[in-house]
Protein backbone atom coordinates (compact mmCIF):
# COMPACT_ATOMS: atom_id res chain seq x y z
CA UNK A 1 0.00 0.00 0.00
CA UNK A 2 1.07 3.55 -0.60
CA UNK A 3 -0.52 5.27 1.97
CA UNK A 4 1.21 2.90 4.63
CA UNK A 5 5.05 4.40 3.37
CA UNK A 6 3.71 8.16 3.63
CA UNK A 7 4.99 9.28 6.60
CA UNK A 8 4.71 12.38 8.40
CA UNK A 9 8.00 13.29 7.78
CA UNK A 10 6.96 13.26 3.73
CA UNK A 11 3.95 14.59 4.51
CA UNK A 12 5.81 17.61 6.52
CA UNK A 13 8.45 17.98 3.38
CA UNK A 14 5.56 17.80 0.77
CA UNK A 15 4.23 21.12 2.61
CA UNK A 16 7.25 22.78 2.79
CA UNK A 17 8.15 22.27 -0.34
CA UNK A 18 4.57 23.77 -1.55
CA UNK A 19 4.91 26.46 0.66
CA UNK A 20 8.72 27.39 -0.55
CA UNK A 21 6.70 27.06 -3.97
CA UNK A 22 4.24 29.63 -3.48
CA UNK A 23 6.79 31.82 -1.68
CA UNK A 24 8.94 32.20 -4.71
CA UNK A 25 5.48 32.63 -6.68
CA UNK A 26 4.37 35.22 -4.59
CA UNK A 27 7.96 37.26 -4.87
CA UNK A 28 8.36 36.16 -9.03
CA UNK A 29 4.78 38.45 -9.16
CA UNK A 30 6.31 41.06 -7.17
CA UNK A 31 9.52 41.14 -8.98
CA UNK A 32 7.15 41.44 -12.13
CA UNK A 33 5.07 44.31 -11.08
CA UNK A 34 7.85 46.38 -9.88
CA UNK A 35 10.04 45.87 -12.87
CA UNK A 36 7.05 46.81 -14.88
CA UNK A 37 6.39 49.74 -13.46
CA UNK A 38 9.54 51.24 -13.57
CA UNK A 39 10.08 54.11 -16.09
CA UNK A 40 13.46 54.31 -15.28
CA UNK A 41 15.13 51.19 -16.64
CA UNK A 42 15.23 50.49 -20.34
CA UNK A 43 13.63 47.47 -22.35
CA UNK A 44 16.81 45.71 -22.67
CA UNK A 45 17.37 45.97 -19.03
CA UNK A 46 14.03 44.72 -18.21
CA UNK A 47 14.02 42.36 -20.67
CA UNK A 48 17.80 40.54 -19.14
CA UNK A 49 16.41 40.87 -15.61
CA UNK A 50 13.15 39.35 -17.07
CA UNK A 51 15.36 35.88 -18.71
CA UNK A 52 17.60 35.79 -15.60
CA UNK A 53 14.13 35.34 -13.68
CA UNK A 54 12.86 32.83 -15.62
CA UNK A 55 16.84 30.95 -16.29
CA UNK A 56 17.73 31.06 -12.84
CA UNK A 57 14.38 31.60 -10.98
CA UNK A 58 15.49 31.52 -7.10
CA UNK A 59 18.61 33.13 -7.68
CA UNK A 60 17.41 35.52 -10.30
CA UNK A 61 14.98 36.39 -7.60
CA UNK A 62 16.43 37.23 -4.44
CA UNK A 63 19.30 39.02 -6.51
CA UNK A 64 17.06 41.36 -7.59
CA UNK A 65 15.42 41.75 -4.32
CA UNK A 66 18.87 42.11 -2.92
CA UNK A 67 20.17 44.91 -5.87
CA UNK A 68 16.42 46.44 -6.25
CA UNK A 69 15.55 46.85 -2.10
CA UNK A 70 16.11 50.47 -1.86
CA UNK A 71 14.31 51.43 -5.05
CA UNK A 72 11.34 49.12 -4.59
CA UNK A 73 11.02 50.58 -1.14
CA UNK A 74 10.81 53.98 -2.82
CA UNK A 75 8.65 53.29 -5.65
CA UNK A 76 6.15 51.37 -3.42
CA UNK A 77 5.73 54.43 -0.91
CA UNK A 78 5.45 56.77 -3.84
CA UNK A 79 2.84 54.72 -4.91
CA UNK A 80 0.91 54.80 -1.61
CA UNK A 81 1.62 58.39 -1.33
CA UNK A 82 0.04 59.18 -4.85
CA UNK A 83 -3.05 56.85 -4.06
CA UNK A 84 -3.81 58.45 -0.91
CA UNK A 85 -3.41 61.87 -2.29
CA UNK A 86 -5.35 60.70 -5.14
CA UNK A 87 -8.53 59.68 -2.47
CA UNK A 88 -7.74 62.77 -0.41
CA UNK A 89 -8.96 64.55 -3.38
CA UNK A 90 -11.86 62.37 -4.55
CA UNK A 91 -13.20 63.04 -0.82
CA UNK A 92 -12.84 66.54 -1.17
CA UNK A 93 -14.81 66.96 -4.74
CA UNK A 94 -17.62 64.62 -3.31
CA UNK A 95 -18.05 65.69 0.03
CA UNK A 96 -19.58 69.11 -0.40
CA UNK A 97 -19.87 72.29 2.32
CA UNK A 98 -23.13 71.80 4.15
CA UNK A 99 -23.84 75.70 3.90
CA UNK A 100 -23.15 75.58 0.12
CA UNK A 101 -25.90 72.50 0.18
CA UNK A 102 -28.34 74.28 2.15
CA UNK A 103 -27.78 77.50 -0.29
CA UNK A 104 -28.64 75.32 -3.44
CA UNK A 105 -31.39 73.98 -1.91
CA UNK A 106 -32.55 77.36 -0.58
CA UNK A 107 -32.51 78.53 -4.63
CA UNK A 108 -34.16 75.56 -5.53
CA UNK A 109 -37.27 76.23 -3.11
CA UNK A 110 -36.70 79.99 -4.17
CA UNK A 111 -37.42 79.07 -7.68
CA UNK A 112 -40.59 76.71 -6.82
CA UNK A 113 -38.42 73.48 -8.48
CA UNK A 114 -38.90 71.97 -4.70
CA UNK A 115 -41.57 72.58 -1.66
CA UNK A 116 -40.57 73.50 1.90
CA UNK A 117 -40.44 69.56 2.96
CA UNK A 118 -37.97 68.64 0.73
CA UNK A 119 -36.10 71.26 1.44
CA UNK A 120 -36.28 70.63 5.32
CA UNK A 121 -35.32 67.57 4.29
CA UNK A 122 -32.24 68.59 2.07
CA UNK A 123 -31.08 70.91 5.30
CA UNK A 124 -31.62 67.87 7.57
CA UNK A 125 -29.26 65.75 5.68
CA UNK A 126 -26.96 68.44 4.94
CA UNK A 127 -26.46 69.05 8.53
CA UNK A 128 -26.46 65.92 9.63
């Protein structure tokens, strides 16, 4: 039977070996994105680190994690900086000034386009 030589010891290499697997998976699509992204290498530099990825995969990887580090770092919080600027703004166009709310609603009953409960209503959700 095969089940009776499947020890715990293969069972416990079998999962280490999947788990160094999807390790080096998880940094190859790292390695990928950030070389990608950069604007400041050329296509023939992207293109050798790309076939000493895929030639040498664990070595190609952690030397470019080891030569890459410091720029990765800095391109990564660049990133975050630019996305949370970028939803620091989108916040600011959406969420409007409650008195500039209340004033648009105030023209709109002005003008007979709404009646006094909406606008109650309008101020009541404006201010709260």
């Amino acid at each position: 039977m095969i089940l009776a030589s499947y020890t715990f010891l293969s069972f416990f290499w079998d999962m280490l070996l999947i788990f160094a697997w999807l390790i080096w998976f998880w940094l190859l699509i790292t390695v990928f994105s950030d070389l990608f992204r950069r604007h400041d290498e050329s296509g023939w530099t992207k293109a050798a680190w790309i076939i000493f990825v895929i030639l040498l995969p664990y070595l190609g990887v952690l030397v470019y994690l080891i030569v890459e580090h410091k720029g990765m770092e800095e391109r990564n919080a660049q990133r975050v900086v630019a996305a949370q600027q970028q939803m620091d703004q989108y916040v600011q166009s959406v969420a409007r000034d409650p008195a500039e709310q209340i004033a648009k609603a105030k023209t709109l009953l002005d003008d007979g386009t709404i009646n006094q409960a909406e606008f109650d209503q309008i101020k009541q959700k404006a201010l709260g």
